[in-house]
Protein backbone atom coordinates (compact mmCIF):
# COMPACT_ATOMS: atom_id res chain seq x y z
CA UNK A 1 -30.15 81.35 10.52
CA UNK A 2 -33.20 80.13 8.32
CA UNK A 3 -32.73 77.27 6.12
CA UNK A 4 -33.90 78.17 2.84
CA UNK A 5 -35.83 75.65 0.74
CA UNK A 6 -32.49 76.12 -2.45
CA UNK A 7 -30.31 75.14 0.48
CA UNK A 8 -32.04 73.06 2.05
CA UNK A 9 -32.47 70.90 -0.62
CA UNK A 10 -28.87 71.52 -1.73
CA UNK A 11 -27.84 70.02 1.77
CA UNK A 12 -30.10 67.19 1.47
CA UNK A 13 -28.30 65.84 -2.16
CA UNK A 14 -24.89 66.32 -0.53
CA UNK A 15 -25.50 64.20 2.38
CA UNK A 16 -26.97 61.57 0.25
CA UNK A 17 -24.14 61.98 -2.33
CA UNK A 18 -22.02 61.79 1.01
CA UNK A 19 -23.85 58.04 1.37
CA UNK A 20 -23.16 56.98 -1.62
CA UNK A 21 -19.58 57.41 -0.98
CA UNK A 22 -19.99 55.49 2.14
CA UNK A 23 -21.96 52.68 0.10
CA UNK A 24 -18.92 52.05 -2.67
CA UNK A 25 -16.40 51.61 0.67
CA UNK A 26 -18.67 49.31 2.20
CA UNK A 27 -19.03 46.98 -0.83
CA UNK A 28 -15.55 46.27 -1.18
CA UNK A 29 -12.84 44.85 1.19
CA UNK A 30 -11.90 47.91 3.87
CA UNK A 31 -9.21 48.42 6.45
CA UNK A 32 -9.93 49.38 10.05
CA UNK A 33 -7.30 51.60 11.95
CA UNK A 34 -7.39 52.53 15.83
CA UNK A 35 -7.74 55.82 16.41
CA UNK A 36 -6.15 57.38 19.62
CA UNK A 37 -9.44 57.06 21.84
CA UNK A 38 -9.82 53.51 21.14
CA UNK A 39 -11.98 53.79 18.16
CA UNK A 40 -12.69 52.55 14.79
CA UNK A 41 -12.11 54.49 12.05
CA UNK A 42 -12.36 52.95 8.06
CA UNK A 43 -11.65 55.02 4.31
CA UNK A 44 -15.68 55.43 4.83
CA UNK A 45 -15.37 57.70 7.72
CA UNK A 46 -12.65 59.85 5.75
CA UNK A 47 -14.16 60.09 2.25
CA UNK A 48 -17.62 60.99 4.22
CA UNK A 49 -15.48 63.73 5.94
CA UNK A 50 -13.98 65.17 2.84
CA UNK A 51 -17.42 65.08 1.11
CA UNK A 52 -19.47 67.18 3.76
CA UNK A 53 -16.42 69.60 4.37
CA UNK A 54 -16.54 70.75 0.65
CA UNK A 55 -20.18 70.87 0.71
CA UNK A 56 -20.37 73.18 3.43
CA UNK A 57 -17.37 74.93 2.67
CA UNK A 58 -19.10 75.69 -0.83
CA UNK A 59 -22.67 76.06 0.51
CA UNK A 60 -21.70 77.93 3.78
CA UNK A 61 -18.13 79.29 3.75
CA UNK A 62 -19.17 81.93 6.52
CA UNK A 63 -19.80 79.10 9.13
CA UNK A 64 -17.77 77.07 10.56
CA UNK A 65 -17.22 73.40 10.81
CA UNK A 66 -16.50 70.74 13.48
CA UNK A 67 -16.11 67.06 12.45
CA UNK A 68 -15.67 63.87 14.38
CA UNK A 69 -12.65 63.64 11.69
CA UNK A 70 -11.82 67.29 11.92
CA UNK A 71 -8.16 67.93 13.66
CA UNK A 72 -9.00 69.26 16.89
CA UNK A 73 -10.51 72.42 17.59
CA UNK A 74 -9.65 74.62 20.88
CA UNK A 75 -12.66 75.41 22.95
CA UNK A 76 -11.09 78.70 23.30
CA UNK A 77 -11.79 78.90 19.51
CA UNK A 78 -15.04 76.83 19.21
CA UNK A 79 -16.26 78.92 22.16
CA UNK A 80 -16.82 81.85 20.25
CA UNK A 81 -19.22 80.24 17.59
CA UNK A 82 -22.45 81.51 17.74
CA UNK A 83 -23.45 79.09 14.87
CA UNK A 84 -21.87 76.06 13.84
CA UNK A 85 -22.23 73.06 11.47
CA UNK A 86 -21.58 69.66 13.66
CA UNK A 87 -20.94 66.65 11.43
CA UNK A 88 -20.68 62.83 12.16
CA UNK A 89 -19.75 61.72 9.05
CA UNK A 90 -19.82 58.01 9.46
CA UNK A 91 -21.86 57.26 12.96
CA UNK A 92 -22.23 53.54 13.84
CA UNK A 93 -18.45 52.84 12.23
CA UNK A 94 -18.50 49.22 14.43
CA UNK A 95 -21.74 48.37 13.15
CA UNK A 96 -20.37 49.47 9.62
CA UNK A 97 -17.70 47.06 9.89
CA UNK A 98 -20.14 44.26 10.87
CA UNK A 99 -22.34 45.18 7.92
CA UNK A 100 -25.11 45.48 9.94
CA UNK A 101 -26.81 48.26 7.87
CA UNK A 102 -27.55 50.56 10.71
CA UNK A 103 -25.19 53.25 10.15
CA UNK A 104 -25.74 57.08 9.37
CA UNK A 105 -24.59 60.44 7.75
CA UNK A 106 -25.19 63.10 10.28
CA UNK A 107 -24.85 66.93 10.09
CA UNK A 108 -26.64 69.09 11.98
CA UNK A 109 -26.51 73.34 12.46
CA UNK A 110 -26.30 74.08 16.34
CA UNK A 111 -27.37 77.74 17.25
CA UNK A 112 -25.89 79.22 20.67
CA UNK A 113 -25.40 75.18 21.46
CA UNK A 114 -28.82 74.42 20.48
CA UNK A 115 -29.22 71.68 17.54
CA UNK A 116 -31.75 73.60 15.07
CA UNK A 117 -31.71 71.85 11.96
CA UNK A 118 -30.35 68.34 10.95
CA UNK A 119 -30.47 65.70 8.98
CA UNK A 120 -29.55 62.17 9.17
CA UNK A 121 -29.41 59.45 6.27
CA UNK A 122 -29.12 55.69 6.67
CA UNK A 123 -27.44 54.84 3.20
CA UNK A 124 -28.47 51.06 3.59
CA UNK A 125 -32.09 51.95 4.38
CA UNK A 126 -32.16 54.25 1.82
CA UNK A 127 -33.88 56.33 4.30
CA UNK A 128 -33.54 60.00 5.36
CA UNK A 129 -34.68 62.34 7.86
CA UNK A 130 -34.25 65.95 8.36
CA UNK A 131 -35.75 68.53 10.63
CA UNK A 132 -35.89 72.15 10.92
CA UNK A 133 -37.46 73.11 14.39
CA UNK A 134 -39.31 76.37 12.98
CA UNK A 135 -40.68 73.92 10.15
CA UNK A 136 -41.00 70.57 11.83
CA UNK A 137 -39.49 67.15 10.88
CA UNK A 138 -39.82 64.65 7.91
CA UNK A 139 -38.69 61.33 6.45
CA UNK A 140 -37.54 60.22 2.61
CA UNK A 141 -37.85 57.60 1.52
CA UNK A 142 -38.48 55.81 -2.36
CA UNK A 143 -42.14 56.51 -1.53
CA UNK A 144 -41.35 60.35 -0.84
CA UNK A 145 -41.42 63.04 1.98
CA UNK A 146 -44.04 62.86 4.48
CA UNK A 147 -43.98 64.85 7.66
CA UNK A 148 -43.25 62.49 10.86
CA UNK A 149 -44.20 63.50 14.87
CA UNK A 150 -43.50 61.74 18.18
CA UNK A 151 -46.20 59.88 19.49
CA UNK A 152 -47.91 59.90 23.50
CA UNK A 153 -47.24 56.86 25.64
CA UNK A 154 -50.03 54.28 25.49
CA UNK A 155 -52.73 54.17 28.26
CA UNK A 156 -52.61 51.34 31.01
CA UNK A 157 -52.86 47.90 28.87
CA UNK A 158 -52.94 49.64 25.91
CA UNK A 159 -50.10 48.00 24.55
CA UNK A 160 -46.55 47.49 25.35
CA UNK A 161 -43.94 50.61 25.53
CA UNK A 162 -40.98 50.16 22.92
CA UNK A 163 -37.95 51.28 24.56
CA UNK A 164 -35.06 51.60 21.37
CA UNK A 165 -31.37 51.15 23.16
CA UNK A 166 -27.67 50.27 21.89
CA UNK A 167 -26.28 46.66 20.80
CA UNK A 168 -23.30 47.56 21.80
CA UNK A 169 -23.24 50.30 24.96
CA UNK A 170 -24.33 50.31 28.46
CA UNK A 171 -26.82 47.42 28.68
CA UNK A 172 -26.29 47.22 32.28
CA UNK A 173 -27.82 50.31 33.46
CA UNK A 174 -30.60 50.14 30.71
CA UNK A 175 -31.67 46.70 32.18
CA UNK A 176 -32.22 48.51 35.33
CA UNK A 177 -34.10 51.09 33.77
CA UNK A 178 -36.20 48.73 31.90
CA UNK A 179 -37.16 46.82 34.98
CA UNK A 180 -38.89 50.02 36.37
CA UNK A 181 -41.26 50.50 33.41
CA UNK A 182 -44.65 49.24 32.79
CA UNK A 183 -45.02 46.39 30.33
CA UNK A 184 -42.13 47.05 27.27
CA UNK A 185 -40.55 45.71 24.54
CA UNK A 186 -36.84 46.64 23.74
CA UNK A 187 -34.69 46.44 20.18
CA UNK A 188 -31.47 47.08 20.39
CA UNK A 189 -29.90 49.00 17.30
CA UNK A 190 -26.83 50.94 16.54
CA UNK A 191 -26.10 54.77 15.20
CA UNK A 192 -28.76 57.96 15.64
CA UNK A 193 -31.39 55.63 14.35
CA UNK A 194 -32.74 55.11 17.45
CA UNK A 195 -33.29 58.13 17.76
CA UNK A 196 -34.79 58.95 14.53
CA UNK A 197 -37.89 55.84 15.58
CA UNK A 198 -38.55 58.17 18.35
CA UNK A 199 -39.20 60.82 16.11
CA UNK A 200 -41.26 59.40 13.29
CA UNK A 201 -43.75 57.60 16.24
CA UNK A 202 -42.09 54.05 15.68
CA UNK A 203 -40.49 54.40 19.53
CA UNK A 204 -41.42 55.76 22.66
CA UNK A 205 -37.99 56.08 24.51
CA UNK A 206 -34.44 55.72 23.71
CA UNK A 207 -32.17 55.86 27.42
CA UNK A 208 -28.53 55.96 26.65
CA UNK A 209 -26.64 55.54 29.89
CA UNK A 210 -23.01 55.54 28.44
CA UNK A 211 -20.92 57.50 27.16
CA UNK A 212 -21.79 59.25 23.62
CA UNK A 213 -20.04 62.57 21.27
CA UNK A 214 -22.21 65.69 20.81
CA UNK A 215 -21.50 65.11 17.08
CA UNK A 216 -23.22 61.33 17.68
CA UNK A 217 -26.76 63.12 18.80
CA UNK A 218 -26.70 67.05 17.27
CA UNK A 219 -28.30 66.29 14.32
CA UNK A 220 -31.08 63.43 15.29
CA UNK A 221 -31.79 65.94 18.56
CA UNK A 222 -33.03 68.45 16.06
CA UNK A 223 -35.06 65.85 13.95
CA UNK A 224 -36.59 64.53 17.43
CA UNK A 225 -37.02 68.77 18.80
CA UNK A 226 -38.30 69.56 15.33
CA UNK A 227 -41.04 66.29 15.50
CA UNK A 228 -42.34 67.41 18.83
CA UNK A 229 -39.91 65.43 21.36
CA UNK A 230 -37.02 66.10 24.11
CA UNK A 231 -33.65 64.53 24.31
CA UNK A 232 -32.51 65.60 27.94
CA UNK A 233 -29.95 65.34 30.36
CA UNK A 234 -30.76 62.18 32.36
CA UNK A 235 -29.33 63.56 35.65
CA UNK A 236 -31.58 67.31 35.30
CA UNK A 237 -33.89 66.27 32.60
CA UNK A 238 -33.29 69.70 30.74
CA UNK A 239 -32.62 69.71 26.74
CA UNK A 240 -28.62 68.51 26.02
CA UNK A 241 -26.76 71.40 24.53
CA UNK A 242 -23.67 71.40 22.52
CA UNK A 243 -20.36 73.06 23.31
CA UNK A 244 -20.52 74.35 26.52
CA UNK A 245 -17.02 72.57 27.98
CA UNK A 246 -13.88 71.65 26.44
CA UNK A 247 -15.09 68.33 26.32
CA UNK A 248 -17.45 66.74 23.28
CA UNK A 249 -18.77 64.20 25.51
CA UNK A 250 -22.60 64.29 26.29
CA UNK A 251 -24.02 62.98 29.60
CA UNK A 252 -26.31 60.01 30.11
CA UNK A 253 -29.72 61.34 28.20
CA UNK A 254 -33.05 59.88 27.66
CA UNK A 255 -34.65 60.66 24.09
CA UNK A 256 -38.48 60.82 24.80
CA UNK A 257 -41.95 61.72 23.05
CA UNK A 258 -43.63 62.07 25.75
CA UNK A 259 -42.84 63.20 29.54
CA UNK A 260 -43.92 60.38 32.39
CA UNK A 261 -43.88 60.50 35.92
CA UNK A 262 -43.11 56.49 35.19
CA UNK A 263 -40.30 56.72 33.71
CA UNK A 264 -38.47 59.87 35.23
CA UNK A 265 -38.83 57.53 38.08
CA UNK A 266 -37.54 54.43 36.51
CA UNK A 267 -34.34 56.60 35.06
CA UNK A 268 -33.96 58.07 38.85
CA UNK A 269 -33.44 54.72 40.16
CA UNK A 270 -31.56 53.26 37.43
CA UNK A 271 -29.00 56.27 37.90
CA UNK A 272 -28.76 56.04 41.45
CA UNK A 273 -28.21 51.90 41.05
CA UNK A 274 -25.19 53.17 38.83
CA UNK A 275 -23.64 55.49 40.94
């Protein structure tokens, strides 16, 4: 399916819009329930939900929909999508509730399980990025649009590699990895922005080595495809793809610019260490 520039744009304003929804809940006093799996989930998360279900259901009525909020879906059902949209509305809900900031509004189109075009605001940063991988990838911000790419791994001494990872997930087996790699820095952050510095050139690797949701990654794997990276399947370093089991879990990836002997190595012994 090709993204037309009317809706295109018309997706763009209803994510944002879908932000600013996020932005009123976050200014005022919010309740946290539990959901069944243990997690978080806020009025944010829901009035996200609602918003990006009625803008695809107006935009795209023909395609459907799956939602971390959405009731669940059969893979007997999903399993016959060809094309489908794949929304996070609210990812980073813990670092929401901490009003850290680094939260996002994700929603990307995934094409015979391959993320093809997404986009992914940060409300707080006022900060978008979308990318269309026939078209490439770009960021908003006040300033405007300007096209973003990954960048190559420094020479020897060069300067230091910045490895992005989670604040709050699997620190253990990324300390491992870490230890393998040439002279680094590492900044811990939460949601799909990681992934997003790896795709404008601000970040040369992102390893996550615990658990994630395909909805966490769809749309920031398209911006990262569409800006000339990877985001692979740590274990057989091929691209993740999206409903292929009954489960929505993803295995332990690596999101990378650049292929390196050095650090296919470094995530080889770091997942043997685990296991």
């Amino acid at each position: 399916m090709k993204i037309d520039e009317t809706l295109r744009q018309a997706l763009l304003a209803g994510v944002v819009d879908a932000g600013e929804r996020v932005l009123e809940i976050y200014a005022q006093d919010f309740s946290v329930e539990t959901k069944a799996d243990d997690s978080p989930l806020t009025q944010a998360d829901l009035a996200a939900h609602r918003s990006l279900s009625d803008l695809l259901e107006r935009l795209t009525p023909e395609i459907p929909m799956l939602s971390e909020e959405s009731e669940e879906i059969a893979f007997e059902t999903r399993r016959q999508w060809s094309r489908y949209w794949l929304v996070d509305p609210l990812d980073g809900t813990k670092e929401f509730i901490r009003k850290s900031g680094e939260f996002t509004v994700n929603v990307a189109l995934i094409e015979d399980g391959v993320p093809v075009f997404g986009i992914v605001h940060a409300p707080v940063l006022g900060a978008t990025w979308w990318g269309d991988v026939e078209r490439g990838a770009f960021k908003i911000t006040a300033e405007g649009e300007r096209a973003i790419h990954v960048r190559e791994l420094p020479a020897a001494g060069e300067r230091p590699w910045l490895i992005v990872a989670s604040r709050a997930h699997g620190a253990e087996p990324v300390d491992v990895f870490c230890t393998q790699l040439p002279a680094h820095e590492r900044v811990s952050m939460g949601s799909s922005l990681k992934l997003c510095l790896v795709a404008e050139g601000a970040a040369d690797l992102y390893p996550r080595l615990a658990p994630t949701c395909e909805w966490d990654t769809a749309a920031a794997q398209a911006v990262v495809t569409a800006a000339g990276g990877e985001v692979l399947d740590a274990d057989t370093l091929e691209p993740l793809r999206c409903n292929q089991q009954p489960s929505t879990l993803n295995p332990s990836f690596i999101v990378c610019g650049q292929r390196s002997v050095k650090w296919e190595r470094a995530l080889r012994h770091s997942l043997a260490r685990r296991t």
